[in-house]
Protein backbone atom coordinates (compact mmCIF):
# COMPACT_ATOMS: atom_id res chain seq x y z
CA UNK A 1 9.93 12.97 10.24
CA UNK A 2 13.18 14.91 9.66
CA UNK A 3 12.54 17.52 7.17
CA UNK A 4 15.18 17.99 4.15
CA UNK A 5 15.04 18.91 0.36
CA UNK A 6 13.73 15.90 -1.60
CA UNK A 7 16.65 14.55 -3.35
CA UNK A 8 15.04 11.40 -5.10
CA UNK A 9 11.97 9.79 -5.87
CA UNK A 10 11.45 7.59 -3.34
CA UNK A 11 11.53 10.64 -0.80
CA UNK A 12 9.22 12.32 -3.00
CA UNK A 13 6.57 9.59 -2.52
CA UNK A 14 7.30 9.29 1.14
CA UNK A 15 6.73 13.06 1.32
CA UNK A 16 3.69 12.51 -0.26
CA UNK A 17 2.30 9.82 1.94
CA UNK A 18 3.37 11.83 4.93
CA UNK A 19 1.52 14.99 3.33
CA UNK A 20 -1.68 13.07 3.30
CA UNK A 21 -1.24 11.96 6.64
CA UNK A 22 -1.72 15.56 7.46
CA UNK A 23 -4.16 16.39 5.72
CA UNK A 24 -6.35 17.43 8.90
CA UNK A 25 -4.09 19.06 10.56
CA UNK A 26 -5.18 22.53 11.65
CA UNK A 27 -3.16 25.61 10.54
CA UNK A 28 -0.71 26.82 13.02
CA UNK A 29 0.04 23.73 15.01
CA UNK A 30 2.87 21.50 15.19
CA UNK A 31 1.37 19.39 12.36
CA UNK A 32 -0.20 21.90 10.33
CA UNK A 33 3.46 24.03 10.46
CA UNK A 34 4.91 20.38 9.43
CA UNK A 35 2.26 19.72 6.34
CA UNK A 36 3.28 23.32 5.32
CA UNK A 37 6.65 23.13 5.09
CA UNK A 38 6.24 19.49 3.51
CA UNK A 39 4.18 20.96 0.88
CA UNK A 40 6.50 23.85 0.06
CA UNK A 41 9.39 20.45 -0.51
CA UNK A 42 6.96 18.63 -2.77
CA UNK A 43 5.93 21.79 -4.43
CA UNK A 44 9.60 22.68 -5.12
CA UNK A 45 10.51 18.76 -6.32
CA UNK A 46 7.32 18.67 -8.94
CA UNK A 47 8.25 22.29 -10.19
CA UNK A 48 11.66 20.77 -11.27
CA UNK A 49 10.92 17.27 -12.02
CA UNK A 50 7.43 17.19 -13.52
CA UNK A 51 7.02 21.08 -14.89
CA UNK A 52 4.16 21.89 -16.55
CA UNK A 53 4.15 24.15 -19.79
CA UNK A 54 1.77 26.60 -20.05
CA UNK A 55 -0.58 25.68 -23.05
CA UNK A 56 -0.69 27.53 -26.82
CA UNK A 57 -3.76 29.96 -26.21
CA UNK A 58 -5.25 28.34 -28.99
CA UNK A 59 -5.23 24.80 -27.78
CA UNK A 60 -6.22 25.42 -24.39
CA UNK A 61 -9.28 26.92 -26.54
CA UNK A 62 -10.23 23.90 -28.33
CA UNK A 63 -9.58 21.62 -25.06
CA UNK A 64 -12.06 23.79 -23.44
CA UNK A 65 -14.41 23.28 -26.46
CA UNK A 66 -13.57 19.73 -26.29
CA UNK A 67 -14.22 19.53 -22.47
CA UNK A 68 -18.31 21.07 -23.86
CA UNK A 69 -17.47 24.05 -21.85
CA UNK A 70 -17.86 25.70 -24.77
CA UNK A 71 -20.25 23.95 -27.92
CA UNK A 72 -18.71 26.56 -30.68
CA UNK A 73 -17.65 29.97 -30.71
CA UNK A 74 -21.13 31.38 -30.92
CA UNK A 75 -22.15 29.86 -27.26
CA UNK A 76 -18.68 32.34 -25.96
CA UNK A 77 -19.86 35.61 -24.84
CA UNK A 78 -17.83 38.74 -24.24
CA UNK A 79 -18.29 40.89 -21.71
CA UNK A 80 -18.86 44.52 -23.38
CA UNK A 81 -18.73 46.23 -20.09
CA UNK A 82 -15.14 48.88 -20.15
C-alpha cells in the first residue's frame, strides 16, 4: 500500500480496512511501522472530518448519571484528601 494523506472518503475506508488488517502486527516491524503511520492518516482525517466537541461539564454529568454510573448526587463521593 502506498502511503499518502487521505484525501476522500473512500481512502478513508480503505485505510481503515488496511488498519485492521494490521491489527497484529508487532511494534517495530515493517507492518507494525506501516499500521502506525496508517493510524496517524486516519487519526488526522477523523480529527478534521468527524471532530468531536468536548461536552458542557454539566451534561457529561447527567450522561454519566444516565449511564447508572452515578444513581444521584448523594452516591458521588469526594475525595477530602489535599
Amino acid at each position: 500500500m502506498k502511503l499518502h494523506v487521505i484525501k476522500n472518503e473512500k481512502e478513508y475506508l480503505t485505510s481503515l480496512n488496511k488498519a485492521e488488517e494490521l491489527m497484529d502486527a508487532k511494534k517495530g516491524t515493517e507492518k507494525g511501522d506501516l499500521l502506525e503511520v496508517l493510524s496517524i492518516l486516519i487519526e488526522k482525517y477523523e480529527n478534521e472530518h468527524y471532530p468531536i466537541e468536548k461536552p458542557n461539564p454539566i451534561d457529561a454529568i447527567k450522561f454519566r448519571m444516565e449511564q447508572g454510573a452515578i444513581k444521584n448526587l448523594y452516591d458521588a463521593r469526594v475525595d477530602q484528601r489535599y
